[in-house]
Protein backbone atom coordinates (compact mmCIF):
# COMPACT_ATOMS: atom_id res chain seq x y z
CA UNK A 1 0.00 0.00 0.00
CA UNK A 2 0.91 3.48 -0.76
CA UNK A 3 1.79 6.06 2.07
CA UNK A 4 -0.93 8.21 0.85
CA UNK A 5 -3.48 5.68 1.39
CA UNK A 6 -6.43 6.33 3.31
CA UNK A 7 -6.97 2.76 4.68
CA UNK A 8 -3.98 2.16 6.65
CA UNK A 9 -1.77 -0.56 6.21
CA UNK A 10 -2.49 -1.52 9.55
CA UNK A 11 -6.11 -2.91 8.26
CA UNK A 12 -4.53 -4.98 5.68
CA UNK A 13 -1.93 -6.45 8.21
CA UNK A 14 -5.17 -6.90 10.30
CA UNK A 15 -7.08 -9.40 7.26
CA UNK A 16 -3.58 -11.28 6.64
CA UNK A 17 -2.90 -12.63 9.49
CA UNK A 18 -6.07 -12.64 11.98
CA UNK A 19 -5.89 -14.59 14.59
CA UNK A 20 -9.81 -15.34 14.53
CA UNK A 21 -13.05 -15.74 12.42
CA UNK A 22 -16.33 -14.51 12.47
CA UNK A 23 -17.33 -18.36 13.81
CA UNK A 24 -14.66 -17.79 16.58
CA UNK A 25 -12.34 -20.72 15.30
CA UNK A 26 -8.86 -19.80 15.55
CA UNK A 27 -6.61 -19.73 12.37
CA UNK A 28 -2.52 -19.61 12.11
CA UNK A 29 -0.92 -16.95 9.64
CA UNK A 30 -0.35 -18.13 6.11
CA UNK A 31 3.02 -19.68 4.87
CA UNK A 32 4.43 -17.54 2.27
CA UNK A 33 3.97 -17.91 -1.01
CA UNK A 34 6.63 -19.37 -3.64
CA UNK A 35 7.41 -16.99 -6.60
CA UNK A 36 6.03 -17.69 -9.75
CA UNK A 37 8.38 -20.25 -11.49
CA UNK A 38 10.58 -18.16 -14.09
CA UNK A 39 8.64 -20.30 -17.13
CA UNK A 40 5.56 -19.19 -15.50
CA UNK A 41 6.16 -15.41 -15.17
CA UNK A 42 3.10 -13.06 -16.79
CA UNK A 43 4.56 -10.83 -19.74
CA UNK A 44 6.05 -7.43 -18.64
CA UNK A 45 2.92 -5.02 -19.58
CA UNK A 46 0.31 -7.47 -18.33
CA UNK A 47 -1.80 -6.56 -15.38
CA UNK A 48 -0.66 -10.02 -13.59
CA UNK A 49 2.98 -9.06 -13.82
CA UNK A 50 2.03 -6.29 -11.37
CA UNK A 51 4.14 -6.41 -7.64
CA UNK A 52 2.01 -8.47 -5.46
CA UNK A 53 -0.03 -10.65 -8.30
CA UNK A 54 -1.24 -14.06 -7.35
CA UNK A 55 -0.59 -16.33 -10.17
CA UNK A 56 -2.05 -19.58 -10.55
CA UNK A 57 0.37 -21.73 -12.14
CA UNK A 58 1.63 -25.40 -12.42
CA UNK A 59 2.13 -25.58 -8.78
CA UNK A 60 -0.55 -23.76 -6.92
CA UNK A 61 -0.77 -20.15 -6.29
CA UNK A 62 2.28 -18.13 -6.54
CA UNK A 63 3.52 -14.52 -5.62
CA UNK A 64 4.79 -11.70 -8.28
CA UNK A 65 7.40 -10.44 -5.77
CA UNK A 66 8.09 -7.02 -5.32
CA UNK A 67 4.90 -5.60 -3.13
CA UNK A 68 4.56 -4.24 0.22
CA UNK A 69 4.12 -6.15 3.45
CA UNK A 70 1.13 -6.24 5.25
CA UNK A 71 -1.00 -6.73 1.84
CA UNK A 72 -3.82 -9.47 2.41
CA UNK A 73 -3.29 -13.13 1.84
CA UNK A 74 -4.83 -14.35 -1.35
CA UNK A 75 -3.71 -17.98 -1.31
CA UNK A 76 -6.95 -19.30 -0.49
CA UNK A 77 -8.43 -17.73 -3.69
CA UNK A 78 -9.00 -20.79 -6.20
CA UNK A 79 -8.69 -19.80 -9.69
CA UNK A 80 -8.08 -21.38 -13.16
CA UNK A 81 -4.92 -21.72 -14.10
CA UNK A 82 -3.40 -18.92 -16.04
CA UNK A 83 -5.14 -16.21 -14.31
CA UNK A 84 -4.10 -13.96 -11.50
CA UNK A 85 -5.61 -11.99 -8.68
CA UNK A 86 -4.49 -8.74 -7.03
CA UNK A 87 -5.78 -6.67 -3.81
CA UNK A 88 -7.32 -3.31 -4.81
CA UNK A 89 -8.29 -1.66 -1.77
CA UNK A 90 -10.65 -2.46 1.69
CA UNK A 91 -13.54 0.20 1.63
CA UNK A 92 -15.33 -1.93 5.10
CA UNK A 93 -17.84 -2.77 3.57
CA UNK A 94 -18.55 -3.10 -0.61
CA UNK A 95 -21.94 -4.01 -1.79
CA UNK A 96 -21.52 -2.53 -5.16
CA UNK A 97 -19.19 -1.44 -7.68
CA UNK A 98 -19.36 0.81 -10.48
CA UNK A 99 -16.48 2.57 -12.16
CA UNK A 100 -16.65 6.19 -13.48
CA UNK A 101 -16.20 7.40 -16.84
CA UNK A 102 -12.83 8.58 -16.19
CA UNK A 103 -11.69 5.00 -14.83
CA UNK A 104 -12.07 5.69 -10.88
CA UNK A 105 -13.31 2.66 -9.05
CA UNK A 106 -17.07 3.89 -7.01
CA UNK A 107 -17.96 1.73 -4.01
CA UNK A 108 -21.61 1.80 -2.44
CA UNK A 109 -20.41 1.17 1.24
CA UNK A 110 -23.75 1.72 4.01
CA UNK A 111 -24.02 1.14 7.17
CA UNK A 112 -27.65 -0.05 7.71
CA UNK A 113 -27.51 -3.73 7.76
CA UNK A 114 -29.02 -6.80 5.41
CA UNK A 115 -28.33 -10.45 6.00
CA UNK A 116 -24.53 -11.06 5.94
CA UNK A 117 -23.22 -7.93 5.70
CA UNK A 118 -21.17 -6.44 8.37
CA UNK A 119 -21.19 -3.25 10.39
CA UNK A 120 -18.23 -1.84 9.29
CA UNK A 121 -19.16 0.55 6.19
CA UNK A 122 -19.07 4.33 5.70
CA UNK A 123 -22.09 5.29 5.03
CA UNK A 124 -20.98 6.95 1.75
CA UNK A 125 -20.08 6.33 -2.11
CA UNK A 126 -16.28 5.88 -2.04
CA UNK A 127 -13.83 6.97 -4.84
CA UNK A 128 -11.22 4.74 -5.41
CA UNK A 129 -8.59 6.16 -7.89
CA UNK A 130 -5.45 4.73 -9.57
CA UNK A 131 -3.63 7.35 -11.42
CA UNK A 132 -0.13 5.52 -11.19
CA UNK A 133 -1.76 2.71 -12.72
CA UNK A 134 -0.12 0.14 -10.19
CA UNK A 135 -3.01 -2.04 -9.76
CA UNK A 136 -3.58 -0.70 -6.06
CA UNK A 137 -6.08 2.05 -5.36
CA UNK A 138 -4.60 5.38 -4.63
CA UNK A 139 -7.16 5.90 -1.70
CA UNK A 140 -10.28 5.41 -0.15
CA UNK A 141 -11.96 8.87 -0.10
CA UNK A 142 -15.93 10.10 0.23
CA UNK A 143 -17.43 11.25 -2.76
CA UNK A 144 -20.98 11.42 -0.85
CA UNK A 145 -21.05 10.63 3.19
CA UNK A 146 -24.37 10.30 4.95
CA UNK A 147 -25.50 7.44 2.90
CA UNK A 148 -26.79 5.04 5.48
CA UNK A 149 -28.93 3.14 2.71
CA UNK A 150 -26.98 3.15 -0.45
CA UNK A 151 -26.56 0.32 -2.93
CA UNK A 152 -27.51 1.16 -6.22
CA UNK A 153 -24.75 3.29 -8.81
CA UNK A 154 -25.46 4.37 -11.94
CA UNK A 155 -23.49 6.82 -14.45
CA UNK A 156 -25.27 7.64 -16.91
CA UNK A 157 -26.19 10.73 -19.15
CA UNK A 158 -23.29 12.93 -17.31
CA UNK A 159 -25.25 12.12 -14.52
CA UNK A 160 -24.87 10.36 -11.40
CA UNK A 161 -27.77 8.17 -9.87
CA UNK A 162 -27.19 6.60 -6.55
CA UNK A 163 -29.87 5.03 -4.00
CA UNK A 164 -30.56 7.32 -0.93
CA UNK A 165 -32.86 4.82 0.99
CA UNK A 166 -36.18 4.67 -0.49
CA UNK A 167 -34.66 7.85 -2.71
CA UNK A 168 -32.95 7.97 -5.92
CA UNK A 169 -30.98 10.97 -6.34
CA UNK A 170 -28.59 12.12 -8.98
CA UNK A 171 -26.39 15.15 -9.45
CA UNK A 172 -24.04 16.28 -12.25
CA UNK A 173 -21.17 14.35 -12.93
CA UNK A 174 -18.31 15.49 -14.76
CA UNK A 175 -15.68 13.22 -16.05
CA UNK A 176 -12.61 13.20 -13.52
CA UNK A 177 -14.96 14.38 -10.58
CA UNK A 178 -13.65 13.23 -7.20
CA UNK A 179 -15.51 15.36 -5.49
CA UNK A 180 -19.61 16.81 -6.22
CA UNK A 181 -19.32 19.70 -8.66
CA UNK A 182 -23.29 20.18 -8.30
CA UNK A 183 -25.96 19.15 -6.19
CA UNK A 184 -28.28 16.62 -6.15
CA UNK A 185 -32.32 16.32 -6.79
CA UNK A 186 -34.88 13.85 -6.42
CA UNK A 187 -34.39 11.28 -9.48
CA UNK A 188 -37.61 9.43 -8.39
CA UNK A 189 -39.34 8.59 -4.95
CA UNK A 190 -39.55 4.79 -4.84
CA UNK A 191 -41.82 5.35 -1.45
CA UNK A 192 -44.59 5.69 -3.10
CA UNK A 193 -44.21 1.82 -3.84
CA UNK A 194 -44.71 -0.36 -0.71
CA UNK A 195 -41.07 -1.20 0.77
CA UNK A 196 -40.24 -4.35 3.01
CA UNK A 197 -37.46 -3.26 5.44
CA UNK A 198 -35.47 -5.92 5.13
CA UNK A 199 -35.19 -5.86 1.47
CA UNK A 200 -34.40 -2.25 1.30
CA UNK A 201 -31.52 -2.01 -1.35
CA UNK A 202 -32.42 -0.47 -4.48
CA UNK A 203 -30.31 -1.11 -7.52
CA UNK A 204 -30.22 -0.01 -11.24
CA UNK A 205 -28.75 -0.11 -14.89
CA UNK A 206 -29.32 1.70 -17.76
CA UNK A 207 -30.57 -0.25 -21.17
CA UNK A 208 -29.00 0.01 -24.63
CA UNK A 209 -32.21 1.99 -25.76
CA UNK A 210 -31.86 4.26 -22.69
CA UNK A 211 -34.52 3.03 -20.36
CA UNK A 212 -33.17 2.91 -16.54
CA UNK A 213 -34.77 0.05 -14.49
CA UNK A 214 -34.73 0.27 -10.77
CA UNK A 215 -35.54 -2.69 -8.47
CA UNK A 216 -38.06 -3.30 -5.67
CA UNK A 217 -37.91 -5.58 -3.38
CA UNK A 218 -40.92 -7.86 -1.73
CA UNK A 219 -41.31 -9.20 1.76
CA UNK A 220 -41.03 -12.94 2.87
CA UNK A 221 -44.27 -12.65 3.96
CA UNK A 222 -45.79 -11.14 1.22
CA UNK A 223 -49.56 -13.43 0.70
CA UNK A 224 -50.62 -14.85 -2.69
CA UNK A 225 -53.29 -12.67 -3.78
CA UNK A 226 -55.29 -12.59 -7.11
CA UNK A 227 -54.72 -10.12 -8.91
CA UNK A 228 -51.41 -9.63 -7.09
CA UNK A 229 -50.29 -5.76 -5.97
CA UNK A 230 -47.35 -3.92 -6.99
CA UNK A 231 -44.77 -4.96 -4.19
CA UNK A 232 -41.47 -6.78 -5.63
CA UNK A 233 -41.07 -5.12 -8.88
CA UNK A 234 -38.73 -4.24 -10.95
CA UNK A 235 -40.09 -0.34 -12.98
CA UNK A 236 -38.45 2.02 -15.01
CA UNK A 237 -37.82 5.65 -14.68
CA UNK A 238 -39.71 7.67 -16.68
CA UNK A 239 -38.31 11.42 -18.03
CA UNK A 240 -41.36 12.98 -15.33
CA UNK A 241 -39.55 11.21 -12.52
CA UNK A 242 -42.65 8.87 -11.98
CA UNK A 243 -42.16 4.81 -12.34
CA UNK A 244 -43.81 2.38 -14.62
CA UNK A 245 -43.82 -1.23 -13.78
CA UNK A 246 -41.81 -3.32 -16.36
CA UNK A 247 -42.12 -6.81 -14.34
CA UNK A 248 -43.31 -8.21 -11.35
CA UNK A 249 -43.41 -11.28 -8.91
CA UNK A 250 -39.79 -10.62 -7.33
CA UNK A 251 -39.71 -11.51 -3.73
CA UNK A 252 -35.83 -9.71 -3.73
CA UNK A 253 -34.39 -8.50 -7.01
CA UNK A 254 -31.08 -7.68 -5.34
CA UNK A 255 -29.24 -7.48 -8.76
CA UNK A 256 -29.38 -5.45 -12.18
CA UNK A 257 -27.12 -5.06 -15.14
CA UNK A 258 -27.57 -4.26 -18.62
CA UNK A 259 -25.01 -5.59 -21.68
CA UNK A 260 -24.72 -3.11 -24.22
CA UNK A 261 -24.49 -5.44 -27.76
CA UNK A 262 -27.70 -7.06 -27.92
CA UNK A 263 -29.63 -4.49 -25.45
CA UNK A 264 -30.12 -7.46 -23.21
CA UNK A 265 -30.94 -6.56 -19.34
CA UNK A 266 -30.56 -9.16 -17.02
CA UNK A 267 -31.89 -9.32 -12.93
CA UNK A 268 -31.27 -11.55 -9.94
CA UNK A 269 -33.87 -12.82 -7.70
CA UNK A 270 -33.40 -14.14 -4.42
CA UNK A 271 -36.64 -16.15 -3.80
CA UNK A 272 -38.07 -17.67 -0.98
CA UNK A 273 -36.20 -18.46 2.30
CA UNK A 274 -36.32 -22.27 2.93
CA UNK A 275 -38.15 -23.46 -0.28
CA UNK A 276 -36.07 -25.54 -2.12
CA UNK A 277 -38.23 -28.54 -1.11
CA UNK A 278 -41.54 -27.20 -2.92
CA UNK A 279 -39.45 -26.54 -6.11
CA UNK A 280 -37.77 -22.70 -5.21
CA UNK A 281 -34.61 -21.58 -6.83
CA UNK A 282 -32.66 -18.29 -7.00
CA UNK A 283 -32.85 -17.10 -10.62
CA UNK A 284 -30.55 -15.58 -12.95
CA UNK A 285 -33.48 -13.99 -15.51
CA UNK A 286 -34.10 -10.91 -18.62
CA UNK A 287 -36.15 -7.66 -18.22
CA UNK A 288 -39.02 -8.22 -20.37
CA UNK A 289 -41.66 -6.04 -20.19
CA UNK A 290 -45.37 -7.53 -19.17
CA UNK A 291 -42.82 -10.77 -17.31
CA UNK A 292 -44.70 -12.20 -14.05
CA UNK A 293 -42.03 -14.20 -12.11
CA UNK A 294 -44.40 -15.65 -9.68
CA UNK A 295 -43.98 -14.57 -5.98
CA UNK A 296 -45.24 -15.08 -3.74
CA UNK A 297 -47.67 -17.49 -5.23
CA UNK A 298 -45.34 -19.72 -7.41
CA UNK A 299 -41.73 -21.30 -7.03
CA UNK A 300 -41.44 -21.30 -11.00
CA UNK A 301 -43.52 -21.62 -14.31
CA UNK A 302 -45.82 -24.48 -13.69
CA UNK A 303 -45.14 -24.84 -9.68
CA UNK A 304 -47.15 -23.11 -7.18
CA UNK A 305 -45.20 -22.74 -3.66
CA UNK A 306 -46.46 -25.74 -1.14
CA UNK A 307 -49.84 -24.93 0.83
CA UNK A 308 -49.77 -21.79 -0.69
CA UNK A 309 -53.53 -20.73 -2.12
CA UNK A 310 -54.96 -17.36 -2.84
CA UNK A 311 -55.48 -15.40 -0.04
CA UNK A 312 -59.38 -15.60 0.90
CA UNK A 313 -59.81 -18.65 -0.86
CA UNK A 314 -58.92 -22.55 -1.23
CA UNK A 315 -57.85 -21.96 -4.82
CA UNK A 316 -54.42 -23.35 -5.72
CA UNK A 317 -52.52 -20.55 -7.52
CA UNK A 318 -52.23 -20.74 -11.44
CA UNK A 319 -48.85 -21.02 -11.97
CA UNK A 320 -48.95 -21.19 -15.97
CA UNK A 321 -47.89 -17.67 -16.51
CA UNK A 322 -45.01 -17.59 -15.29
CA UNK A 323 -41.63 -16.99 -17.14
CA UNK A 324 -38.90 -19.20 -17.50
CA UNK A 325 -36.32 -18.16 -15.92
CA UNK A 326 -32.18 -18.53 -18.00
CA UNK A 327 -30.74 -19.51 -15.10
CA UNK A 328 -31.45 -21.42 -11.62
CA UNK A 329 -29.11 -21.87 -8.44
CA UNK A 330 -30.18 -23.32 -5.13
CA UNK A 331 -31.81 -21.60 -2.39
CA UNK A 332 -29.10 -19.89 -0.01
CA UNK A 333 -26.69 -19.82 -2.38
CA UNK A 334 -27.61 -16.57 -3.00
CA UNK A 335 -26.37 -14.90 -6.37
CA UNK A 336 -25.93 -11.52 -5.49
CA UNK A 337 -24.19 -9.22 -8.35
CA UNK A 338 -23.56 -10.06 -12.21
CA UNK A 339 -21.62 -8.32 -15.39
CA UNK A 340 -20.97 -9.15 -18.55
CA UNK A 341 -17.16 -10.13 -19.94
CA UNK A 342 -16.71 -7.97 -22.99
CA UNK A 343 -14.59 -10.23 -25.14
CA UNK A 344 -10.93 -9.75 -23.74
CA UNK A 345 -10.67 -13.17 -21.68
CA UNK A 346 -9.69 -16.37 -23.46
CA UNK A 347 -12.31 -19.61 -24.05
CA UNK A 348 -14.01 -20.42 -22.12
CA UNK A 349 -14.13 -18.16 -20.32
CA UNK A 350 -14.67 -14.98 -22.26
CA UNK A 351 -18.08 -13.63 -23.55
CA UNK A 352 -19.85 -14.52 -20.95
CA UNK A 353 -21.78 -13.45 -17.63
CA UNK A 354 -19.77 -13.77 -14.41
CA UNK A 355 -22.27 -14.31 -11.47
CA UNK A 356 -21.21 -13.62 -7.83
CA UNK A 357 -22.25 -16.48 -5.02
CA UNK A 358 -22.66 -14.76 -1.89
CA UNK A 359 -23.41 -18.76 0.21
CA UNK A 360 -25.45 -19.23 2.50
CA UNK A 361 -25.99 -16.86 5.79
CA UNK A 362 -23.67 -18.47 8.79
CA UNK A 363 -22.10 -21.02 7.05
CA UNK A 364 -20.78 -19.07 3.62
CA UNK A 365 -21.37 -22.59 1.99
CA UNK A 366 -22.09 -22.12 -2.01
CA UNK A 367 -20.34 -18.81 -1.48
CA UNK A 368 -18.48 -18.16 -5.41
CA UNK A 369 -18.08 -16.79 -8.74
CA UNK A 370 -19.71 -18.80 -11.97
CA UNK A 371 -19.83 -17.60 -15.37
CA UNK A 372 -22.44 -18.35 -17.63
CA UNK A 373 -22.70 -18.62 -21.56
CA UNK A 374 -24.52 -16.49 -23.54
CA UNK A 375 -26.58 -16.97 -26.86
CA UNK A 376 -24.29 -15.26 -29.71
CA UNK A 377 -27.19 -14.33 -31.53
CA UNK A 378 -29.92 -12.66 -28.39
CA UNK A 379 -27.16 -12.16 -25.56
CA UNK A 380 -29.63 -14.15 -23.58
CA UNK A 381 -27.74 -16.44 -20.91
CA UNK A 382 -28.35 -19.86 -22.46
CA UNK A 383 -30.47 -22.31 -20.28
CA UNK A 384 -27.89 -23.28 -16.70
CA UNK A 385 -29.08 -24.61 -13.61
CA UNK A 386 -26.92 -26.09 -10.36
CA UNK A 387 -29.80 -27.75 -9.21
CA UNK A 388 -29.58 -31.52 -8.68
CA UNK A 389 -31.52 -33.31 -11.72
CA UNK A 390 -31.31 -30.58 -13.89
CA UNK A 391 -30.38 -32.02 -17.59
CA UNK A 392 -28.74 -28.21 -18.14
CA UNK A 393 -25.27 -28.78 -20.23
CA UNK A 394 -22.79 -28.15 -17.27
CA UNK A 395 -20.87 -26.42 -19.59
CA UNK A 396 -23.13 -23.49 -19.41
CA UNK A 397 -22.24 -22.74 -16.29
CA UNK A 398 -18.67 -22.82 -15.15
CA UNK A 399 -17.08 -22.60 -11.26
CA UNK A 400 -14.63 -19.76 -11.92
CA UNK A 401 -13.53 -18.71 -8.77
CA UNK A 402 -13.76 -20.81 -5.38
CA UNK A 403 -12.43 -20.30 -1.67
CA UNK A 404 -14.94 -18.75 0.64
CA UNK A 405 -16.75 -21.64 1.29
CA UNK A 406 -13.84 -23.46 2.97
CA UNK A 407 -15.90 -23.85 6.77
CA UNK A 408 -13.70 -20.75 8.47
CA UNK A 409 -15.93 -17.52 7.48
CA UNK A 410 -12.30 -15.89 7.23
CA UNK A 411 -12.64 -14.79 3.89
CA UNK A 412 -16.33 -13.07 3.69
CA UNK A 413 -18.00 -13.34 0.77
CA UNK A 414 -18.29 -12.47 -2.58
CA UNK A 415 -20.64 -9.87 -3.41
CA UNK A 416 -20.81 -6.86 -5.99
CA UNK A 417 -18.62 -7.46 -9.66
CA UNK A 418 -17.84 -5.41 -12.34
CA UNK A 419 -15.50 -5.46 -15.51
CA UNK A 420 -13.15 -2.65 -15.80
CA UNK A 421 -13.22 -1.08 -19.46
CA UNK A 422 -9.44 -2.35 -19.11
CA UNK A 423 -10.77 -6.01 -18.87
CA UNK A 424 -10.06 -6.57 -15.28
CA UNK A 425 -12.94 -8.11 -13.06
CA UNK A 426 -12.96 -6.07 -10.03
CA UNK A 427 -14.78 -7.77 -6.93
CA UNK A 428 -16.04 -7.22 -3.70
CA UNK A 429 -16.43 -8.30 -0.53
CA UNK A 430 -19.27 -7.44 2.13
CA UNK A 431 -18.02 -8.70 5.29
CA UNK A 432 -14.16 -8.07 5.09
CA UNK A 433 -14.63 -4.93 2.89
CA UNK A 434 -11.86 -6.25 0.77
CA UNK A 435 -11.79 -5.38 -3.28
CA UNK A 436 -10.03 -7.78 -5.68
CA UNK A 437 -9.37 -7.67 -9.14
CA UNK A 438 -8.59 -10.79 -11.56
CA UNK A 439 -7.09 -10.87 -14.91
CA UNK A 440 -5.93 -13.64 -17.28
CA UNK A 441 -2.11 -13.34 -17.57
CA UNK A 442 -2.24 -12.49 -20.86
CA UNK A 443 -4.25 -9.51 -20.47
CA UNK A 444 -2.01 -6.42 -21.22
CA UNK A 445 -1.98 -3.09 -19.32
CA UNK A 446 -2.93 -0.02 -21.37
């Protein structure tokens, strides 16, 4: 780390070599690393030839010397071979990640809790620069403090939108701003949609053709009604600064993000808690407009939830509607953040949409990164499932990166991801605050 940084050294030291884990079992420090066997070394140029790179190579994870003490252990971090990983920054607490037009890294760190997360956020957007191009953020500083509820980012237009609570603001963003050049106004009031308290994140990407969609989350007690009302939703923004529904039936649509070459938008829902036995799964699924996705009444197309009938009635629900969704992982595994690859990765791994794992609460089990294959033709994730039976080609969706799920809780858990236009994937980490990014070795530096 750099003297100038804002995080001190001290809280690196502090992740490297704790002497206990969130579950209280005690851990020893990690052995050092080898170096990266001379036949092994990434080009001069390439991001993984950076100081303090973690290569995978022939005989396990190995060290790019050259980097300060103090700087995290990554060891535990399972990647394919030929691919590196590198420590960014620790923000406290990252929950999403967005980076500016003029290449700065933005973090969404709050304070006010959901499942998992941990207390130790800023309440704030965070600005994470790299002007020397090193591979290590510059600092940590505030771009906007007194943020308890922020999740959602958004550049777009010159403008920035960000999630104030049940608020979406945005203010004037000039390239190169590190600071607020203008003040902020009421984007759109997402109170005047009914809000569940637990499921209070808000998040939001902008479509090829312009539209912004913002998500709203249900309630795990929301009851099967007929018609159903407007609760988990996801809308768009209209130019007024009023919402129109776009899709419906989302118990918590905790993810959004939109791929620019076929104008394909894609969410995440986290369904209901405990339902895997009556058919539930997570779902990796598109925006389409008019799209019912069936909560609270229905686990999928075809499947109404167990005992579940319309409220007021004996009538089992009518599940037929329902979409399909592209992609379906077990419940409390928890997908949590998505983006798309844009081409600069090598088979099979590039082209395709990287999906965070953020395991299961307590135990961190399912907690990693899969990336998924997309139609050429629609962008539209072809058809991937983890579930057991599921005659999905496995091929579809590929374990990238593995680790967290190792029975310690010592090295959080994944959570928001991004690409960097550079071709890195930067992510983060909501319990240890920690940001990452990984590269293929042969992926050259600007």
């Amino acid at each position: 780390m750099k003297a100038e940084q804002c995080v001190p050294l001290a809280v690196f030291a502090a992740l490297a070599v704790a002497t206990g884990c969130s579950n209280g079992t005690r851990v020893s420090p990690p052995a050092p690393l080898p170096p990266v066997p001379a036949g092994e070394m990434p080009q001069a140029g390439s991001f993984c030839a950076l100081p303090g790179s973690v290569v995978q190579t022939s005989i396990g994870p190995a060290l790019v010397g050259g980097a300060d003490a103090g700087v995290p252990d990554l060891a535990w971090l399972t990647l394919p071979k030929g691919f590196c990983a590198h420590v960014f920054a620790n923000t406290g607490v990252a929950r999403q990640l967005k980076f500016a037009p003029g290449g700065e890294l933005f973090v969404a760190s709050p304070t006010q809790l959901t499942t998992g997360a941990n207390s130790g956020g800023h309440s704030a957007i965070l600005v994470l620069p790299d002007d020397d191009h090193d591979g290590v953020a510059d600092s940590v500083g505030t771009f906007l403090g007194s943020l308890v509820a922020v999740q959602g980012l958004l550049f777009a237009g010159g403008q920035l939108y960000y999630q104030d609570d049940a608020v979406i603001r945005r203010l004037a963003y000039n390239t190169g701003d590190r600071q607020p050049s203008a003040a902020s106004e009421v984007a759109t009031d997402m109170s005047t949609l009914p809000q569940d308290s637990t499921h209070w994140p808000k998040v939001f990407d902008q479509a090829m053709d312009g539209t912004i969609y913002i998500s709203n989350g249900g309630g795990q007690l929301d009851a099967c009604q007929s018609p159903p009302p407007l609760r988990g939703a996801i809308v768009q923004l209209n130019a007024d600064g009023s919402t129109t529904e776009v899709a419906r039936g989302f118990r918590n649509p905790i993810a959004i993000r939109c791929e620019s070459s076929h104008d394909v938008c894609l969410a995440i829902e986290l369904a209901l808690d405990y339902s895997a036995p009556a058919g539930g799964r997570e779902k990796l699924l598109p925006i389409h407009a008019g799209d019912d996705w069936g909560f609270p009444c229905c686990a999928t197309q075809n499947t109404p939830y167990a005992n579940v009938v319309y409220q007021g009635t004996s009538t089992i629900p009518d599940c037929s509607g329902v979409a399909a969704e592209s992609g379906s992982f077990v419940i409390g595994d928890t997908p949590f953040g998505l983006d798309f690859e844009t081409g600069q990765w090598p088979a099979p791994w590039g082209g395709r949409v990287f999906v965070t794992l953020h395991g299961a609460y307590q135990s961190w089990k399912g907690a990693r990164v899969v990336a998924i294959a997309l139609d050429p033709t629609t962008g539209i994730p072809l058809p991937s499932s983890e579930l057991p039976g599921s005659d999905a080609d496995p091929n579809d969706m590929l374990e990238f990166a593995t680790g967290w799920d190792d029975g310690r809780q010592d090295h959080g858990r994944p959570a928001p991801i991004t690409f960097a236009p550079d071709g890195r994937l930067f992510l983060g980490n909501d319990w240890t605050g920690t940001v990452v990014w990984i590269a293929p070795v042969g992926l050259m530096r600007p």
